[in-house]
C-alpha atoms as a PDB file:
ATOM      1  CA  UNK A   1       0.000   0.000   0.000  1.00  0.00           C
ATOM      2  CA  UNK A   2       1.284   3.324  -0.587  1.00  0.00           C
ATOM      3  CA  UNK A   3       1.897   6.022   2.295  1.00  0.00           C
ATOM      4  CA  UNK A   4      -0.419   9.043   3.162  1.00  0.00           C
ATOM      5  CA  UNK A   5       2.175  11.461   0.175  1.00  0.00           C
ATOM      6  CA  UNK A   6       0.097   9.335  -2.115  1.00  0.00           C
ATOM      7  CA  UNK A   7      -3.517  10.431  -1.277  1.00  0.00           C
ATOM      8  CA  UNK A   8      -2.622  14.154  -2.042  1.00  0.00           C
ATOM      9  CA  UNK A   9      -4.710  14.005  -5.308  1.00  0.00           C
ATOM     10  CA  UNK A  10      -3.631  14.150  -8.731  1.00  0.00           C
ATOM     11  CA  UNK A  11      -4.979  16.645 -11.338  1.00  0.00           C
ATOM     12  CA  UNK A  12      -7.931  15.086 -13.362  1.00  0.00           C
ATOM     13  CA  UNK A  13      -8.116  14.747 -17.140  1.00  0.00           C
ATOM     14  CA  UNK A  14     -10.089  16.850 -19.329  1.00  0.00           C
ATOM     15  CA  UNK A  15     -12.915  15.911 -20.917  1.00  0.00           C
ATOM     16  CA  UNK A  16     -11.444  15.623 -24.247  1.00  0.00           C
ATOM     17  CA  UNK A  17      -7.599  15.107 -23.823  1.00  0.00           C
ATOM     18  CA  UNK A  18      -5.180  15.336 -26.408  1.00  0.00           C
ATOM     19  CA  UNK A  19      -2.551  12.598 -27.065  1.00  0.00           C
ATOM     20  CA  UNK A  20       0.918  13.176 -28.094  1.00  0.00           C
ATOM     21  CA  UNK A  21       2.066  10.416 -30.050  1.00  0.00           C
ATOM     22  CA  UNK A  22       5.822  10.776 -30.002  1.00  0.00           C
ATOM     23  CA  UNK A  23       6.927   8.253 -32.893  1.00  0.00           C
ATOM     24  CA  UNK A  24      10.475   7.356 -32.649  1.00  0.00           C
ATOM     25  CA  UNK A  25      12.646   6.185 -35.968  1.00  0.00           C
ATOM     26  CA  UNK A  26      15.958   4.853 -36.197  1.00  0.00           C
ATOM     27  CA  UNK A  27      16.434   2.548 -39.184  1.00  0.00           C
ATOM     28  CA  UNK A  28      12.829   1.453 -39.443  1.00  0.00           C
ATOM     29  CA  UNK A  29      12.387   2.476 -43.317  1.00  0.00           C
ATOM     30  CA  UNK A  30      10.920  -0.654 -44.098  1.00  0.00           C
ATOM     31  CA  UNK A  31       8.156  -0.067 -41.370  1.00  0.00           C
ATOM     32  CA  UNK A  32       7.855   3.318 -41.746  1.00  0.00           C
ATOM     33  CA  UNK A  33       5.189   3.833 -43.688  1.00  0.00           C
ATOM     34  CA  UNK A  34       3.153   0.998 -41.968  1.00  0.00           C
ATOM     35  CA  UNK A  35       3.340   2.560 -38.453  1.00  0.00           C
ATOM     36  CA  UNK A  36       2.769   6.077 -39.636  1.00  0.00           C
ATOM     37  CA  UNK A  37      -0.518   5.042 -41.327  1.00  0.00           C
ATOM     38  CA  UNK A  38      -1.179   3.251 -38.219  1.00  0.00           C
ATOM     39  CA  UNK A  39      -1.256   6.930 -36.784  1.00  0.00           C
ATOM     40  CA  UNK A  40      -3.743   8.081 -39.193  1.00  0.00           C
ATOM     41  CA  UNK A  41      -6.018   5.585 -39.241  1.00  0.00           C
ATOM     42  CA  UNK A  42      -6.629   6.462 -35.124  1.00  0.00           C
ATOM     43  CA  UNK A  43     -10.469   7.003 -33.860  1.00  0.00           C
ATOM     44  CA  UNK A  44      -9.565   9.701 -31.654  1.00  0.00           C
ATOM     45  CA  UNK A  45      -9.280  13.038 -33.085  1.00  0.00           C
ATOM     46  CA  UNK A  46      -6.864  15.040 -30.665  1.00  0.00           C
ATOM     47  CA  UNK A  47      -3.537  13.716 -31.511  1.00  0.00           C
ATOM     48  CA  UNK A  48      -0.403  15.884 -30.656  1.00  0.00           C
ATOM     49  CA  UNK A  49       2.021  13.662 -33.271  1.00  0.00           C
ATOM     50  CA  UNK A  50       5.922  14.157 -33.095  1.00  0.00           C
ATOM     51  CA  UNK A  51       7.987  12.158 -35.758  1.00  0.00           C
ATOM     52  CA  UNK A  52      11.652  11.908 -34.367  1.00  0.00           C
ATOM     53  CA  UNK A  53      14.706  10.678 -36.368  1.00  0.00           C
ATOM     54  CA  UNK A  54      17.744   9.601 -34.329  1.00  0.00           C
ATOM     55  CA  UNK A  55      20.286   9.780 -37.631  1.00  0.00           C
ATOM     56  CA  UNK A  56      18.907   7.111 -39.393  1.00  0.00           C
ATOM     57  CA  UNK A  57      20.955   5.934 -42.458  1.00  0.00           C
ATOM     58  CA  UNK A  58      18.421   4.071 -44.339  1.00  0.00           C
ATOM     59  CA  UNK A  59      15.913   6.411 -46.023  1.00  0.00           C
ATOM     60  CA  UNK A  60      14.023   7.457 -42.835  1.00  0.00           C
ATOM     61  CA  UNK A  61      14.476  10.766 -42.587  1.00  0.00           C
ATOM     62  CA  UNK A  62      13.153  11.213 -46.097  1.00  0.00           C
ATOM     63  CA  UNK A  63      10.023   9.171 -45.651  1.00  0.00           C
ATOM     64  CA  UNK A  64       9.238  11.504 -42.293  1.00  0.00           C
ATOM     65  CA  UNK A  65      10.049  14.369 -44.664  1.00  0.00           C
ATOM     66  CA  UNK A  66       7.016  13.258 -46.696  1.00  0.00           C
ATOM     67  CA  UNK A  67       4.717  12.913 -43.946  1.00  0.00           C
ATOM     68  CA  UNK A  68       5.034  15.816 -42.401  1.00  0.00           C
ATOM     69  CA  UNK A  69       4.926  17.473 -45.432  1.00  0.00           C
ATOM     70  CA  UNK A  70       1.108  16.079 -46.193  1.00  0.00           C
ATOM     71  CA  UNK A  71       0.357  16.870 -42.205  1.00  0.00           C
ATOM     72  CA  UNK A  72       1.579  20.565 -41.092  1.00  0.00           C
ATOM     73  CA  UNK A  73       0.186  19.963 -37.900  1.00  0.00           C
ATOM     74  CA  UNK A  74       2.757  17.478 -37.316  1.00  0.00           C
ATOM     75  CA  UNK A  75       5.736  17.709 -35.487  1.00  0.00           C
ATOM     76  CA  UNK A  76       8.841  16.799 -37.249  1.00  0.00           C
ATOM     77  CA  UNK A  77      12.322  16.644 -35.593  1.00  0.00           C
ATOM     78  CA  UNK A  78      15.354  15.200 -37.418  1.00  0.00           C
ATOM     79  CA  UNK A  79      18.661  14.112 -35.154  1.00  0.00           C
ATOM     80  CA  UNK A  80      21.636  14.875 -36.424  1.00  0.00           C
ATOM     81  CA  UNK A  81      23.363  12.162 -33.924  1.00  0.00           C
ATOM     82  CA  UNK A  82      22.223   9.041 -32.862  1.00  0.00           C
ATOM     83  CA  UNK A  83      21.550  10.116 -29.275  1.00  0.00           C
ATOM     84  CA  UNK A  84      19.132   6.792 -28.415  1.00  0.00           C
ATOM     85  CA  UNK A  85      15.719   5.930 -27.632  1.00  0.00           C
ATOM     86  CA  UNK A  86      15.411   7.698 -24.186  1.00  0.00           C
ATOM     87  CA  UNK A  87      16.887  11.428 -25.089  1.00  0.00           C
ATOM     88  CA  UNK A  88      15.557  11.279 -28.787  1.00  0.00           C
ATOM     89  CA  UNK A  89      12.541  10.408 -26.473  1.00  0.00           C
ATOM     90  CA  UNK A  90      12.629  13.342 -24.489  1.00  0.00           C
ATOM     91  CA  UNK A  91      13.661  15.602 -26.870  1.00  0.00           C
ATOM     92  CA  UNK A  92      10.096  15.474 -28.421  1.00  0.00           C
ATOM     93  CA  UNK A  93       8.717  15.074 -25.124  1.00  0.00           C
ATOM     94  CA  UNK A  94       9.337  18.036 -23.430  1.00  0.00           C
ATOM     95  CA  UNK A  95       8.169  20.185 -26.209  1.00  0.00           C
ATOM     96  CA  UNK A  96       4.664  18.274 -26.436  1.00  0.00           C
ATOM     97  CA  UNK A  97       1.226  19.462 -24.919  1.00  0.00           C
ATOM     98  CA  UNK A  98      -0.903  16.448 -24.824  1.00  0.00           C
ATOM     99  CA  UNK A  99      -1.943  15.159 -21.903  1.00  0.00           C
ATOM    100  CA  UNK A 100      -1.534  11.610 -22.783  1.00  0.00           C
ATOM    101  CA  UNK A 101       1.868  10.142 -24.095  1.00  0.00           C
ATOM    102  CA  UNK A 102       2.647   7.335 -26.405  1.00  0.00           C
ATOM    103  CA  UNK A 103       6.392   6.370 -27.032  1.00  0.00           C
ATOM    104  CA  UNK A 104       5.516   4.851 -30.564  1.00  0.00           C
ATOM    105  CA  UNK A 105       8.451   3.008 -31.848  1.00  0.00           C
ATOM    106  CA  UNK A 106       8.210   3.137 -35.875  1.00  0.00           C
ATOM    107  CA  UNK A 107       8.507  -0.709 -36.090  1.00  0.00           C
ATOM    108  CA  UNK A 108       4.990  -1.536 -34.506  1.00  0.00           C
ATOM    109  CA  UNK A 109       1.502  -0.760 -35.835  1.00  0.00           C
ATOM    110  CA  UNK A 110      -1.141   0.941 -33.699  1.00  0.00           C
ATOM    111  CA  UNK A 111      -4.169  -0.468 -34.182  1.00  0.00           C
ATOM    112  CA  UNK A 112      -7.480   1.949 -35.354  1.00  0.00           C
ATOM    113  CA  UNK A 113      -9.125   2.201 -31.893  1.00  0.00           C
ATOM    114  CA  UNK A 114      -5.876   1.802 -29.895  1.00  0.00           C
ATOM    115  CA  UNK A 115      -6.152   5.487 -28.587  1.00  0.00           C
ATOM    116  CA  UNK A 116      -9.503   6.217 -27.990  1.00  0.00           C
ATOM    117  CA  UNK A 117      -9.979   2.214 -25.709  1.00  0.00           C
ATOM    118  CA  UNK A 118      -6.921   4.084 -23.819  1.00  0.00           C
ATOM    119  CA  UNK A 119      -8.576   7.363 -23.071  1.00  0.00           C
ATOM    120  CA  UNK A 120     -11.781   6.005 -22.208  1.00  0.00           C
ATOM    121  CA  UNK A 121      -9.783   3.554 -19.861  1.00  0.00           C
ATOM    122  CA  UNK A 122      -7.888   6.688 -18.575  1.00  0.00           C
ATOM    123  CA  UNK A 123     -11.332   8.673 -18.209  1.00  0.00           C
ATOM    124  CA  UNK A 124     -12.629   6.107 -15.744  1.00  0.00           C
ATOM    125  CA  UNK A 125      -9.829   5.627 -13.555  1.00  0.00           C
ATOM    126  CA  UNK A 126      -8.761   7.593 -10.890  1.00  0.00           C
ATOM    127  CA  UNK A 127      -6.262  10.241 -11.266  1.00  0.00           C
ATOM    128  CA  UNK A 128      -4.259   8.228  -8.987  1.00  0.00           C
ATOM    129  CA  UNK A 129      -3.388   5.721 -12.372  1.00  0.00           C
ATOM    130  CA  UNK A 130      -0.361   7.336 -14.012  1.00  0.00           C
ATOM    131  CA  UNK A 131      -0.046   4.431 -17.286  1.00  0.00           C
ATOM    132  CA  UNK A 132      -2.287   2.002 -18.989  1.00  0.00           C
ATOM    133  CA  UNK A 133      -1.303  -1.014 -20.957  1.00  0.00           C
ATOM    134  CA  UNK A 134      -3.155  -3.518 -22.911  1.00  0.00           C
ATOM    135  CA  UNK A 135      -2.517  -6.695 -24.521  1.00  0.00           C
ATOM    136  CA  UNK A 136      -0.892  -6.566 -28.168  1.00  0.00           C
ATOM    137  CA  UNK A 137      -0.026  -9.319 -31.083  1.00  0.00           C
ATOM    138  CA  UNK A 138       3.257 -10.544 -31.869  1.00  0.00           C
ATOM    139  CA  UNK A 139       3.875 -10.014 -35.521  1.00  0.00           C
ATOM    140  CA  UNK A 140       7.771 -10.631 -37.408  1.00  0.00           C
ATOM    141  CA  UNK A 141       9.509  -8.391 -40.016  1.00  0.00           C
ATOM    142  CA  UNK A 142       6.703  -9.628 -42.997  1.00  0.00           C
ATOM    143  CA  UNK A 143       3.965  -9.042 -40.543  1.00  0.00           C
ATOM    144  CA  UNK A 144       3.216 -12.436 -39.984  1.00  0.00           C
ATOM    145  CA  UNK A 145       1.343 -13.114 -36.713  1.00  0.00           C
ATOM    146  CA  UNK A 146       2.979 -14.832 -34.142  1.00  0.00           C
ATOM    147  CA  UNK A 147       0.883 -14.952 -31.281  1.00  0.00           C
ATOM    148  CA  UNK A 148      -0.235 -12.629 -28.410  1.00  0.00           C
ATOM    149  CA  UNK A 149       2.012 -11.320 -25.541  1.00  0.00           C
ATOM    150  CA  UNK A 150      -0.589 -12.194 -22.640  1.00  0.00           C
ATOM    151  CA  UNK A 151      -2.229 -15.274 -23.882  1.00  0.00           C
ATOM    152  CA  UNK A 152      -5.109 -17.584 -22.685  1.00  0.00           C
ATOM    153  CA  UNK A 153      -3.605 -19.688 -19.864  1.00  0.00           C
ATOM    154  CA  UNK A 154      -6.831 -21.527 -18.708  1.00  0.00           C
ATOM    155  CA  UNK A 155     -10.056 -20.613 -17.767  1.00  0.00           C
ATOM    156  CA  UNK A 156      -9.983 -16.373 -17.338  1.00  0.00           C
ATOM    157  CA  UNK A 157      -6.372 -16.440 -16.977  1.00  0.00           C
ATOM    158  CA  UNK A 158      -3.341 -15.158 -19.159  1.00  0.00           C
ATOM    159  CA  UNK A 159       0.117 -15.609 -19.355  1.00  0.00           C
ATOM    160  CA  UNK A 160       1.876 -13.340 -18.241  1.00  0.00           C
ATOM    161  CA  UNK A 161      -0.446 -12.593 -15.412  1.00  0.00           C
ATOM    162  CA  UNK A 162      -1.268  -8.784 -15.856  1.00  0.00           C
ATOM    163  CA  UNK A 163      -1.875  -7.114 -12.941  1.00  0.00           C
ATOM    164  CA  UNK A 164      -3.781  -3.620 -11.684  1.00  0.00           C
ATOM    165  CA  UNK A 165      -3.568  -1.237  -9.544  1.00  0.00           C
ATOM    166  CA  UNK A 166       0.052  -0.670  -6.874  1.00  0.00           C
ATOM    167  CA  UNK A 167       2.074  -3.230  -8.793  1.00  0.00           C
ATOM    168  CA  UNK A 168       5.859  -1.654  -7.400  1.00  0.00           C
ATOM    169  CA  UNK A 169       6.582  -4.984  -6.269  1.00  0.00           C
ATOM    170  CA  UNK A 170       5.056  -6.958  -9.006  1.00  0.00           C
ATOM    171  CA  UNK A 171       7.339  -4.813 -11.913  1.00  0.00           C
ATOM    172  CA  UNK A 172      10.467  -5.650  -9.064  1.00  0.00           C
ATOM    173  CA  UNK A 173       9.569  -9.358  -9.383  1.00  0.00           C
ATOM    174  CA  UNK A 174       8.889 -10.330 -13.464  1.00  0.00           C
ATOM    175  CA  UNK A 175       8.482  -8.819 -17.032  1.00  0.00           C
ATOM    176  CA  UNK A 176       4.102  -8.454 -17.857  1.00  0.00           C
ATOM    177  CA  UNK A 177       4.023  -5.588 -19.408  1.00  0.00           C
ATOM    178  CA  UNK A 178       4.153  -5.382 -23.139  1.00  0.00           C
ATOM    179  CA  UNK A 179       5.854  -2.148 -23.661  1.00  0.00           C
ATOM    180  CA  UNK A 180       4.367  -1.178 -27.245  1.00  0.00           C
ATOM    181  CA  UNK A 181       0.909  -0.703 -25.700  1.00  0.00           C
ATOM    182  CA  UNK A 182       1.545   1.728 -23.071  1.00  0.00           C
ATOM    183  CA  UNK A 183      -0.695   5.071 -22.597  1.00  0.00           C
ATOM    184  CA  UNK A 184       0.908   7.083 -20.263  1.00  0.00           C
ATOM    185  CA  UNK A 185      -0.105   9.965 -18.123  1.00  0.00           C
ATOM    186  CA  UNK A 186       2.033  13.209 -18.770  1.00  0.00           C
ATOM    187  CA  UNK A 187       2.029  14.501 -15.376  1.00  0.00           C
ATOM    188  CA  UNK A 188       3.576  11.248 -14.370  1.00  0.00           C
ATOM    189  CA  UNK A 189       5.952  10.833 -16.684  1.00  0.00           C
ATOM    190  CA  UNK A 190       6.706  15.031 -15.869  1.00  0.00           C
ATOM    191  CA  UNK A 191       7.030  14.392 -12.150  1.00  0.00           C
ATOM    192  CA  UNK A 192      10.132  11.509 -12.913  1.00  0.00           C
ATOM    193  CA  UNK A 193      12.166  14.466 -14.895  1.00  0.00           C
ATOM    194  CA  UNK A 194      11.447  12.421 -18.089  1.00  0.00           C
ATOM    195  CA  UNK A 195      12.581   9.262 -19.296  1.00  0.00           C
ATOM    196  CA  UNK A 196      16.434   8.588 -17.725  1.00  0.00           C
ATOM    197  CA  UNK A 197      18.546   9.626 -20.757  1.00  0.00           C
ATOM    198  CA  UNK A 198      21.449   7.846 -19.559  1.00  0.00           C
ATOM    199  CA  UNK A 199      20.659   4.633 -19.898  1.00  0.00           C
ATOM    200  CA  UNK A 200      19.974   2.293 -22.659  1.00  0.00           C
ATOM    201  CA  UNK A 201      16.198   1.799 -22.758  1.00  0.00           C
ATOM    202  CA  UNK A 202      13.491   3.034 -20.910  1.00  0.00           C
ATOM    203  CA  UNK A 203      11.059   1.045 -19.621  1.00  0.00           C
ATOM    204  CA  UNK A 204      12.037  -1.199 -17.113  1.00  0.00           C
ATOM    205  CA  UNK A 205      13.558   2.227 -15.121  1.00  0.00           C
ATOM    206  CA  UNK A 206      10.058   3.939 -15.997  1.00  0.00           C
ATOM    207  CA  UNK A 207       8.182   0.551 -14.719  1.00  0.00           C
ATOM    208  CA  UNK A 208      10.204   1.288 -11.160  1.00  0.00           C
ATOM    209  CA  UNK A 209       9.642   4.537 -10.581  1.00  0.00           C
ATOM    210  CA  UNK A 210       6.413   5.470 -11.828  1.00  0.00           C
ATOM    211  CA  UNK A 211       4.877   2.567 -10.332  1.00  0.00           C
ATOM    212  CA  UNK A 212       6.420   3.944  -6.887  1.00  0.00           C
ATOM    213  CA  UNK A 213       3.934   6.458  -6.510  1.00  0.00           C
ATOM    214  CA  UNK A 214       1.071   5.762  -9.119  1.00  0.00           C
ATOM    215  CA  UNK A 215      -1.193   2.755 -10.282  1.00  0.00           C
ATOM    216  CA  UNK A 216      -1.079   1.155 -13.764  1.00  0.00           C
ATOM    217  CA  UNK A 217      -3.744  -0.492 -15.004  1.00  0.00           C
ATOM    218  CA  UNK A 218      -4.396  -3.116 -17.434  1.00  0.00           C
ATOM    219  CA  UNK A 219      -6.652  -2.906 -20.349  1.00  0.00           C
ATOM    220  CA  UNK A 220      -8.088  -6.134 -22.042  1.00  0.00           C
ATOM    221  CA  UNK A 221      -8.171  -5.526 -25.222  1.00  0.00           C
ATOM    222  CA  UNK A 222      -5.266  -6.251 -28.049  1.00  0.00           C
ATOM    223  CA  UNK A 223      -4.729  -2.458 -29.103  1.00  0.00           C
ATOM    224  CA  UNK A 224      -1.230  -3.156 -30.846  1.00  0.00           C
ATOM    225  CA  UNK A 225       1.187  -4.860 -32.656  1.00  0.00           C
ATOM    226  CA  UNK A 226       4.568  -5.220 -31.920  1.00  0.00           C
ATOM    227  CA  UNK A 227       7.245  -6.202 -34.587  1.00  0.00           C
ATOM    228  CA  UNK A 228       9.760  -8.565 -33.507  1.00  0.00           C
ATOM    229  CA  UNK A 229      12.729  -8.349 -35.581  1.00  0.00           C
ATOM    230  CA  UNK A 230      16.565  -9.147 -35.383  1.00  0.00           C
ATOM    231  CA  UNK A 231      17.372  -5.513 -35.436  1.00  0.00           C
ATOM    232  CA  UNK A 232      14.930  -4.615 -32.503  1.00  0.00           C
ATOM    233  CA  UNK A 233      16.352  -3.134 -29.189  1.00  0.00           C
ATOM    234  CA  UNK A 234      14.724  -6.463 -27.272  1.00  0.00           C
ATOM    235  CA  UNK A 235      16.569  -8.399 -30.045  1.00  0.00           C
ATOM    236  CA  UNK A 236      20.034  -6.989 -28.819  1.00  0.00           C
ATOM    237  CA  UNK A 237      19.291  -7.691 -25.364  1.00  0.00           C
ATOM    238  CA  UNK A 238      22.034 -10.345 -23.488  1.00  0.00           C
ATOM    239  CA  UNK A 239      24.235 -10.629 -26.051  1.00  0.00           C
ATOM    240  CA  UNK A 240      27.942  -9.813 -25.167  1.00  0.00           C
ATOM    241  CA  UNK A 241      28.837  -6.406 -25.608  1.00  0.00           C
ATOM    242  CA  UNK A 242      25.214  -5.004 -25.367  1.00  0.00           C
ATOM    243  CA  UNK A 243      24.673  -1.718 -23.460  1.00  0.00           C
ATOM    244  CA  UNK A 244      21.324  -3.131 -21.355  1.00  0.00           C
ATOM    245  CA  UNK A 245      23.006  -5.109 -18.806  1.00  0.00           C
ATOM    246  CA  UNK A 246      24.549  -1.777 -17.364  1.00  0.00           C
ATOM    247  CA  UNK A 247      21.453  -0.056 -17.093  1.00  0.00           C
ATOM    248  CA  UNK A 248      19.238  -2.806 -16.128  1.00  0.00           C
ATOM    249  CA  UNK A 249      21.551  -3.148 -12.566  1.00  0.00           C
ATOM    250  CA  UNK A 250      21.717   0.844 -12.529  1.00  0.00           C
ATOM    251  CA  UNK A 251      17.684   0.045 -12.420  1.00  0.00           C
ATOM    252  CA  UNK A 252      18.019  -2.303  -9.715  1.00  0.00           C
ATOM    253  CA  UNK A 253      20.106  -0.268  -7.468  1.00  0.00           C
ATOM    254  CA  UNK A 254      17.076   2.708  -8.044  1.00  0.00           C
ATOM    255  CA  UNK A 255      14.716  -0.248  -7.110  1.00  0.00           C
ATOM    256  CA  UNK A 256      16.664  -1.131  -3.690  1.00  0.00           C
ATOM    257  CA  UNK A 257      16.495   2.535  -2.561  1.00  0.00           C
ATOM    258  CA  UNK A 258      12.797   2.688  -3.435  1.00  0.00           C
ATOM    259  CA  UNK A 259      12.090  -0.506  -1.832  1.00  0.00           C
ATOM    260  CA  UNK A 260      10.344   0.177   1.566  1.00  0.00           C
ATOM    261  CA  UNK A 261       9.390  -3.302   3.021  1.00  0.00           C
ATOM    262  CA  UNK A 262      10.424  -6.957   2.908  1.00  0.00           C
ATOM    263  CA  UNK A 263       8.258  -8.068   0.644  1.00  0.00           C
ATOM    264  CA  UNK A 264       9.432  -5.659  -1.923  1.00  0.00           C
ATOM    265  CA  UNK A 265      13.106  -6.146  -1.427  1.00  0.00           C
ATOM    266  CA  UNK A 266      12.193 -10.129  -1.694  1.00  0.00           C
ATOM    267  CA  UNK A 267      10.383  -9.129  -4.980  1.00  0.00           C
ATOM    268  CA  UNK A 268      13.619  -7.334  -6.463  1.00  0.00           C
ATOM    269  CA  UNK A 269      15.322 -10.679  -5.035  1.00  0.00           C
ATOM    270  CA  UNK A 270      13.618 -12.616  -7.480  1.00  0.00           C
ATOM    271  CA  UNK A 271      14.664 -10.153 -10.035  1.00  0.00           C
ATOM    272  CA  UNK A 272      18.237 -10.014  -9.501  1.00  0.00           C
ATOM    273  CA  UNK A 273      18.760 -13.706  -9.682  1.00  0.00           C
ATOM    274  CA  UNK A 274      17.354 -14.086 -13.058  1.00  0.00           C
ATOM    275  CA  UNK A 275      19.707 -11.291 -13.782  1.00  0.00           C
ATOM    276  CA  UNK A 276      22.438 -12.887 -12.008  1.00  0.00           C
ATOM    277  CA  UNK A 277      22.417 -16.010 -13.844  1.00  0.00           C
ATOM    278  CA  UNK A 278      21.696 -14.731 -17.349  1.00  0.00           C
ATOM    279  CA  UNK A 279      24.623 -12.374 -16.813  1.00  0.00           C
ATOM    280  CA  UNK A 280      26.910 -15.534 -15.679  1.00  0.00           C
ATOM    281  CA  UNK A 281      25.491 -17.420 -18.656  1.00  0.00           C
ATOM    282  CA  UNK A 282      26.511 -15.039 -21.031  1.00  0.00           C
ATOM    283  CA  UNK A 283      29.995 -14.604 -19.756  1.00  0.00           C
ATOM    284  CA  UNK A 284      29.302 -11.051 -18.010  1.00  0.00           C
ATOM    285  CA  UNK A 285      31.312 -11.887 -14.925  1.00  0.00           C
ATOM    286  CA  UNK A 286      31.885  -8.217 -13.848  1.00  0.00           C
ATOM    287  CA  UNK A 287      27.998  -7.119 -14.102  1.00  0.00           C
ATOM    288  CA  UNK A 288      27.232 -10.808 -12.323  1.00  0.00           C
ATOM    289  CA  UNK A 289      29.588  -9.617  -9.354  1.00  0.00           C
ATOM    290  CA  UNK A 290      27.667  -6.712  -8.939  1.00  0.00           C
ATOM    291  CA  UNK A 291      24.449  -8.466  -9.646  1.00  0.00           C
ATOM    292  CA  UNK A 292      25.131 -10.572  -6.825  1.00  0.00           C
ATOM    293  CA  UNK A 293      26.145  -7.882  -3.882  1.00  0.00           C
ATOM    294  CA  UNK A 294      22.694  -6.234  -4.915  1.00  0.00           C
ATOM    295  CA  UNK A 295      21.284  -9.555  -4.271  1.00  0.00           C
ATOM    296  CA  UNK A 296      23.019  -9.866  -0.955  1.00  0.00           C
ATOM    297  CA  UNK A 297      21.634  -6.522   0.256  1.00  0.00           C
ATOM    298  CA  UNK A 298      18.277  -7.998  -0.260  1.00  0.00           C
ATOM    299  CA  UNK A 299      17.848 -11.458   1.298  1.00  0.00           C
ATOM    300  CA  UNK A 300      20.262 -13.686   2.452  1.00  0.00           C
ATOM    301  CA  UNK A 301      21.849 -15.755  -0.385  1.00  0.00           C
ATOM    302  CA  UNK A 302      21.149 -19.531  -1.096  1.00  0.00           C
ATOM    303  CA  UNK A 303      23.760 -21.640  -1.565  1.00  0.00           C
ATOM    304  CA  UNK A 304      23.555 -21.010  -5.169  1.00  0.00           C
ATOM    305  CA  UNK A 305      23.506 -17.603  -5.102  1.00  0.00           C
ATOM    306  CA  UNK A 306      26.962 -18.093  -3.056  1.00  0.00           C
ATOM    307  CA  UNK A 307      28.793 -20.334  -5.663  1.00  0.00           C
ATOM    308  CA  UNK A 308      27.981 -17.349  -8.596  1.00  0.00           C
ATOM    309  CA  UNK A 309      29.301 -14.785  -6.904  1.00  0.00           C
ATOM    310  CA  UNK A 310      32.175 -16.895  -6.466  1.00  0.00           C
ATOM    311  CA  UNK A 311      32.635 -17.832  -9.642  1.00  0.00           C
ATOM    312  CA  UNK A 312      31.772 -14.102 -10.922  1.00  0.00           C
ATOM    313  CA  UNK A 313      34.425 -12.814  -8.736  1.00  0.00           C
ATOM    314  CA  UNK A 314      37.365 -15.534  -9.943  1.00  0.00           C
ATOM    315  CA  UNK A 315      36.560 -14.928 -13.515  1.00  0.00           C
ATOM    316  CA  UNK A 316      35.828 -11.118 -13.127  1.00  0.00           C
END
């Protein structure tokens, strides 16, 4: 449960919000035109839509060029370095009005009624819920289905579980949230300074934080789909010189000092030693040594947990 700070009520919506739509490109030419039609075929009327370039080489930048030509009212801002996801991010960010925020990677396809479910879902919720997230299909680089990311696990059940409401410890413990799909509050996303531009991706750190001080909530319906592709950011995750494994642990030291009760440090627990042994698994001795002394200010390490760090630290 959250402490009394978290009662002092949040500002409500109004009764038409607008939506910024911040669509991030780097390299996606082959998408591009997909996801920005995506965009235009939306229900909801009161888009705010930013088209960001972080110095793409492939085309991009003249495709966006187009676009924004045949739509003044759109926003277009081209990088001349490749800064990454989480300061191209907040470059468009910052200068945005809507209310509501979408980080709309160019690779994935909103689907037609995507926005407006996620307002509505925003318009009954308290002002308390700072992001909502939704189900989404699995698609590869042709388009080709591949599944859903929550599916049917038994009777009214889905795997992964989603879950509602103050879920700090629940985004400590496991991965559920599809990040595609997420409609998030601006005021929220205001009161954590932005997206944390030095890290590597963003929303495992926003997960932590936000969640800290305001509810999520999960919408049942499949509002997106996501591309998975071998030049994706979750593609380039684990392998060995990839930049993720840094700034996942920087997230999990943020996590410890957030973490107010035993329950939550044992949820980070759970967290660490996945990280822990898919760092030692990959050969990432150094970030595994670190992995475990996070783990070791959190419960008290298992046998297990003893003979990684030892092996971390001999081949470190």
């Amino acid at each position: 449960m959250p402490n009394s700070s978290f009662f002092i009520p949040h500002s409500p919506l109004s009764e038409a919000p607008g939506v910024s739509i911040i669509a991030l490109s780097h390299n996606h030419a082959p998408f591009l035109r997909e996801a920005l039609d995506s965009v235009l075929a939306q229900t909801y009327p009161h888009l705010d839509v930013w088209l960001v370039d972080d110095a793409s080489t492939d085309g991009s930048p003249d495709i966006l060029r187009e676009y924004a030509a045949r739509h003044p009212t759109w926003h277009l801002l081209l990088l001349s370095e490749n800064v990454g996801n989480c300061r191209a991010f907040n470059t468009a960010f910052f200068q945005s009005e809507g209310e509501l925020v979408i980080d709309f990677a160019t690779d994935d396809v909103l689907l037609p009624a995507r926005v407006a479910l996620q307002v509505a879902q925003f318009q009954a919720a308290a002002a308390v819920v700072g992001m909502v997230y939704s189900n989404c299909e699995l698609i590869d680089e042709a388009g080709r289905s591949l599944g859903l990311h929550h599916r049917p696990n038994g009777p009214n059940q889905l795997r992964p579980a989603p879950a509602s409401g103050w879920v700090f410890a629940e985004v400590l413990r496991r991965y559920f949230i599809s990040t595609p799909t997420m409609m998030m509050r601006r005021a929220c996303l205001q009161s954590l300074g932005g997206y944390d531009d030095t890290l590597a991706y963003e929303d495992f750190d926003f997960w932590v934080r936000a969640s800290r001080d305001w509810q999520f909530l999960y919408l049942d319906e499949v509002t997106t789909r996501k591309r998975r592709h071998p030049r994706s950011m979750s593609a380039k995750a684990y392998q060995r010189h990839d930049p993720y494994l840094a700034s996942t642990i920087r997230v999990c030291t943020k996590a410890l000092a957030l973490a107010r009760t035993p329950a939550e440090r044992a949820a980070l627990a759970v967290r660490l030693r996945w990280e822990l042994r898919q760092a030692v698994r990959r050969h990432r001795y150094a970030e595994a040594r670190t992995l475990s002394q996070l783990l070791g200010q959190t419960i008290r390490l298992t046998l297990l947990d003893r003979a990684l760090a030892a092996w971390s630290r001999l081949l470190a």
